[in-house]
Protein backbone atom coordinates (compact mmCIF):
# COMPACT_ATOMS: atom_id res chain seq x y z
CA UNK A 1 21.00 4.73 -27.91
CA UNK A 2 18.44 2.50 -27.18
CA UNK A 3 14.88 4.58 -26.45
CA UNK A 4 12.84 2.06 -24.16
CA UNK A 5 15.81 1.30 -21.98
CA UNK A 6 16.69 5.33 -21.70
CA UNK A 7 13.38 5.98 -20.52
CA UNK A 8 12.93 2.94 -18.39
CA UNK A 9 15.67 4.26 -16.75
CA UNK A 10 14.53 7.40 -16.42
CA UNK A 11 11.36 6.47 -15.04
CA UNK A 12 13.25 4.18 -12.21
CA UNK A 13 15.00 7.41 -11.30
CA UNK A 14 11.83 9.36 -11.52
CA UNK A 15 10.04 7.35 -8.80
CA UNK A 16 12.29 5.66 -6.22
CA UNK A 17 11.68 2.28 -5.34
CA UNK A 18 10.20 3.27 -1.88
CA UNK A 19 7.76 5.39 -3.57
CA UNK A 20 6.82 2.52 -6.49
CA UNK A 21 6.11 -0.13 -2.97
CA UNK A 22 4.28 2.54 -1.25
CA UNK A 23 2.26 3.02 -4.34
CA UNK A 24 1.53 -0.44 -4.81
CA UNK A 25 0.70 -0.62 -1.16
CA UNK A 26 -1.74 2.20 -1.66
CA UNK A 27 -3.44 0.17 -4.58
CA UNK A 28 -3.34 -3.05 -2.76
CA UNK A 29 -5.16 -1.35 0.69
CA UNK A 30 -7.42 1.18 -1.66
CA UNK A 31 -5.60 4.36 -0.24
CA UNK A 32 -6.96 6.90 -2.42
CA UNK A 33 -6.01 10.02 -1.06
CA UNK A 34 -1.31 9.51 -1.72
CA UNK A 35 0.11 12.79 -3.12
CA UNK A 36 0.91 12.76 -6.14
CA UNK A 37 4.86 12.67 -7.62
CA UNK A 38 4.57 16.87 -8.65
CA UNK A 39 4.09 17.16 -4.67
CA UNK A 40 6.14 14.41 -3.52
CA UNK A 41 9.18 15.68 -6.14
CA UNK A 42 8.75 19.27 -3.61
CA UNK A 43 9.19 16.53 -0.52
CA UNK A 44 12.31 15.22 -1.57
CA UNK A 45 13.70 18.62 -2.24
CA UNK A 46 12.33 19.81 0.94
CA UNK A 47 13.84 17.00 2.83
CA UNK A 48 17.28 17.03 1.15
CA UNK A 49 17.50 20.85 2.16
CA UNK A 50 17.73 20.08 5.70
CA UNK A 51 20.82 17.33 6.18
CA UNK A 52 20.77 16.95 9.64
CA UNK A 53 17.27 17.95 10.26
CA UNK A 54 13.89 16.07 11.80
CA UNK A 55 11.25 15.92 9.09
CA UNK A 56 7.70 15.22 10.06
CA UNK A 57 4.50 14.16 8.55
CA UNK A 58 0.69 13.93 9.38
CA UNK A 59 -0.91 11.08 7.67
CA UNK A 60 1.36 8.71 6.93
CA UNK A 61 -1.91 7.02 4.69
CA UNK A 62 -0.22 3.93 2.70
CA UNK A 63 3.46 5.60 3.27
CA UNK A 64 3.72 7.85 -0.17
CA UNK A 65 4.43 10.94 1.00
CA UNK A 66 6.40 9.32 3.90
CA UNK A 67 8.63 7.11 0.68
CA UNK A 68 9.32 10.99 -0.93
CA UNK A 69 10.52 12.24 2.16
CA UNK A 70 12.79 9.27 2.52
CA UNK A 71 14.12 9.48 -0.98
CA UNK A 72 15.75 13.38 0.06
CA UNK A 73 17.05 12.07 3.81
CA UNK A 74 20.75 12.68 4.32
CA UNK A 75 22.65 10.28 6.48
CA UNK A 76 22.06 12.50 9.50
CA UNK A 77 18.32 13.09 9.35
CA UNK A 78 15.41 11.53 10.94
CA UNK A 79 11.75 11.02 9.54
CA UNK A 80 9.01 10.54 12.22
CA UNK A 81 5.38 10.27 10.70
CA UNK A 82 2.32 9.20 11.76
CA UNK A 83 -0.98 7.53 11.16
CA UNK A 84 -4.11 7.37 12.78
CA UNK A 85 -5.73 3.84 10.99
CA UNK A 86 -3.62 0.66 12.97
CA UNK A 87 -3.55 -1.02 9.96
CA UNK A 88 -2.37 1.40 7.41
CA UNK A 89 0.05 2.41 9.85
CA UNK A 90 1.27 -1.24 10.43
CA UNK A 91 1.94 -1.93 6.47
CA UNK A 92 3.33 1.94 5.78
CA UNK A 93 5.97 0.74 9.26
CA UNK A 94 6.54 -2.39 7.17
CA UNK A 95 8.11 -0.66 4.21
CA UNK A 96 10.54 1.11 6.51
CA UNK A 97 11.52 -1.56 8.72
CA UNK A 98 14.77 -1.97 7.06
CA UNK A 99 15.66 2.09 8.28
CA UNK A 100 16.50 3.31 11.45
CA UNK A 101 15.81 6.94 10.68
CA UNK A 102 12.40 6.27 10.20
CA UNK A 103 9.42 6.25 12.72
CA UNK A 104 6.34 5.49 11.82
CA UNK A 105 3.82 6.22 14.78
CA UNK A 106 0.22 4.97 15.02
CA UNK A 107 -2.15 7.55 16.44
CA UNK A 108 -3.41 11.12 16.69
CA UNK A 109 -1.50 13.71 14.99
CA UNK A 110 -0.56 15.49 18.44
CA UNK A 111 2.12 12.38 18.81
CA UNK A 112 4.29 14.52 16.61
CA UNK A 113 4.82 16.97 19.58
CA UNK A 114 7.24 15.03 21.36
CA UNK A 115 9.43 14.83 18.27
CA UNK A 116 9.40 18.29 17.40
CA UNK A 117 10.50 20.85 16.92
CA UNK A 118 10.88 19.66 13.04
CA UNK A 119 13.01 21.25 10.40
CA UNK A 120 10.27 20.24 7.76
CA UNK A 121 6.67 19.07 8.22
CA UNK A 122 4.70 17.97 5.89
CA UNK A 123 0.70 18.64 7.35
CA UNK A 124 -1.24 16.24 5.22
CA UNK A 125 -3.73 14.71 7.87
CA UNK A 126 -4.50 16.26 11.11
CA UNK A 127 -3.55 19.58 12.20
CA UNK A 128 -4.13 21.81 10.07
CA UNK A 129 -7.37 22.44 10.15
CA UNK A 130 -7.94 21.76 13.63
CA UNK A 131 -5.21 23.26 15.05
CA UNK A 132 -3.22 25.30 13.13
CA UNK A 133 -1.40 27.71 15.52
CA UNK A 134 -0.13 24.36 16.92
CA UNK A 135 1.10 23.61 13.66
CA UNK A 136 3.37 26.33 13.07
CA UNK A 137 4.62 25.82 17.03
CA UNK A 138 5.81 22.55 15.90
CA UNK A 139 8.39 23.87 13.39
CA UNK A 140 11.64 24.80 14.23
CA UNK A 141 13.01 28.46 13.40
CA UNK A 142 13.45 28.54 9.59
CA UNK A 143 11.35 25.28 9.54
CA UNK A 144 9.51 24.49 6.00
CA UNK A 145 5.99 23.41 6.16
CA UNK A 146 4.09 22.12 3.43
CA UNK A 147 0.52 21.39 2.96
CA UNK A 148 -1.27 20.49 0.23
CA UNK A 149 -4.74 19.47 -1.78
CA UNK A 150 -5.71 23.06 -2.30
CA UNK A 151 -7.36 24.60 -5.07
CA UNK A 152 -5.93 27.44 -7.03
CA UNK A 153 -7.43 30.55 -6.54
CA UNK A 154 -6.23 33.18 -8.85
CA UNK A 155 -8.23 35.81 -6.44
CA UNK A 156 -7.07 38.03 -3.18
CA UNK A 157 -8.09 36.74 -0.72
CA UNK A 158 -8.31 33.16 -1.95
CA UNK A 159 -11.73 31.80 -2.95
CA UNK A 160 -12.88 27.86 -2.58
CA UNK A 161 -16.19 26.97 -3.34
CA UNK A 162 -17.15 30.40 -4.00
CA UNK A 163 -16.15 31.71 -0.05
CA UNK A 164 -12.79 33.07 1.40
CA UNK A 165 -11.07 30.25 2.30
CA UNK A 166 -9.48 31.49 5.71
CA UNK A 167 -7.81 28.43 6.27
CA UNK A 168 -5.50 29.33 3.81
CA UNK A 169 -5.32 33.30 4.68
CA UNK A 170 -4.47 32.08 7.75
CA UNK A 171 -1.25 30.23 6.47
CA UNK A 172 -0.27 32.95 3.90
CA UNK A 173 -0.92 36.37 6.37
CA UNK A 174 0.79 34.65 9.66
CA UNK A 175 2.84 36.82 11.72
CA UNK A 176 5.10 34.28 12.53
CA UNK A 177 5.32 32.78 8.51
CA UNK A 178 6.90 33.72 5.27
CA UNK A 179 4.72 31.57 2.91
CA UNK A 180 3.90 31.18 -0.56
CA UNK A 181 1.11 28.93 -2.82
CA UNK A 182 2.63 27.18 -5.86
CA UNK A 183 0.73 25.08 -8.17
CA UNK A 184 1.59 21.38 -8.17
CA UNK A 185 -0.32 20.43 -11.12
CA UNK A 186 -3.05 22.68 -13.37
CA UNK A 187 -5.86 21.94 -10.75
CA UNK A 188 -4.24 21.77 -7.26
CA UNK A 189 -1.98 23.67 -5.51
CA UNK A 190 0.44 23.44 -2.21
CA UNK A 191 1.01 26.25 0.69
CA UNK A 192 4.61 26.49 1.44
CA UNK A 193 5.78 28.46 4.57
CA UNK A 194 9.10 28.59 6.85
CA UNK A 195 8.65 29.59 10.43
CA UNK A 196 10.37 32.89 11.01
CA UNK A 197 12.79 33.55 13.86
């Protein structure tokens, strides 16, 4: 068996090829801020769960997140994300031009609403901070919604920066939520939650 081409191929099916041009698109613009491939592996999954389903995302950024979405949609699923910088948003459209089931929007977060109600959404730039009770109105019953760029906290309540972080209380104690906090590499972690009833 020969090694380099084994994991060569393993690395192409590691990263899909929308995720490798978003990346270099990310590089190319300076768009620091792309999840990395531990969140954007729980994406894909995400997005493969729901076959027919409308999968969202705040801050499309240089189209990462957006590329491991796309890498779990089924035939019958649609991908609406959107961006609030013209020119990011332009590019990240740009890598999805060749897709009908993708929708990349330029603009405030709150353009998401006429889309909704989504089956996954993926809150990485506005919303859930400002508006979070609009958040979880935006998911469907038994939606998924994942947000991440927290730090672990192995304390009850969670601590960041030495304070309760209530933000994420707020996520993990919601009436209407069943959510969880997994660690997506040693020093971040995501918030997982699917909209009950």
């Amino acid at each position: 068996m020969d090694t380099v081409n084994s994991a060569d191929g393993i690395a192409q099916r590691a990263i899909p090829a929308k995720v490798a041009a978003a990346q270099r698109l990310a590089a190319q613009t300076g768009f620091a801020n792309s999840c990395p491939p531990e969140v954007g592996r729980l994406l894909s999954t995400a997005a493969a769960a729901k076959p027919a389903g409308v999968i969202a995302e705040s801050g499309t950024g240089a189209g990462v997140g957006t590329a491991w979405l796309h890498s779990g949609l089924a035939p019958a699923a649609r991908l609406v994300t959107v961006e609030r910088e013209p020119q990011l948003a332009a590019r990240a459209a740009e890598l999805f031009a060749d897709d009908p089931r993708v929708e990349v929007l330029t603009g405030d977060w709150r353009l998401l609403e006429a889309h909704a109600p989504f089956d996954v959404f993926f809150c990485d730039g506005g919303g859930k901070r400002d508006d979070p009770e609009r958040v979880i109105d935006l998911l469907a019953p038994g939606g998924v919604l994942i947000m991440d760029d927290f730090t672990p906290s192995p304390q009850w309540p969670p601590l960041f920066q030495g304070r309760v972080d209530e933000l994420r209380v707020f996520y993990l104690t919601h009436s209407r939520l069943a959510a969880t906090e997994v660690l997506t590499t040693a020093t971040t972690s995501a918030l997982i939650a699917s909209r009950l009833g």
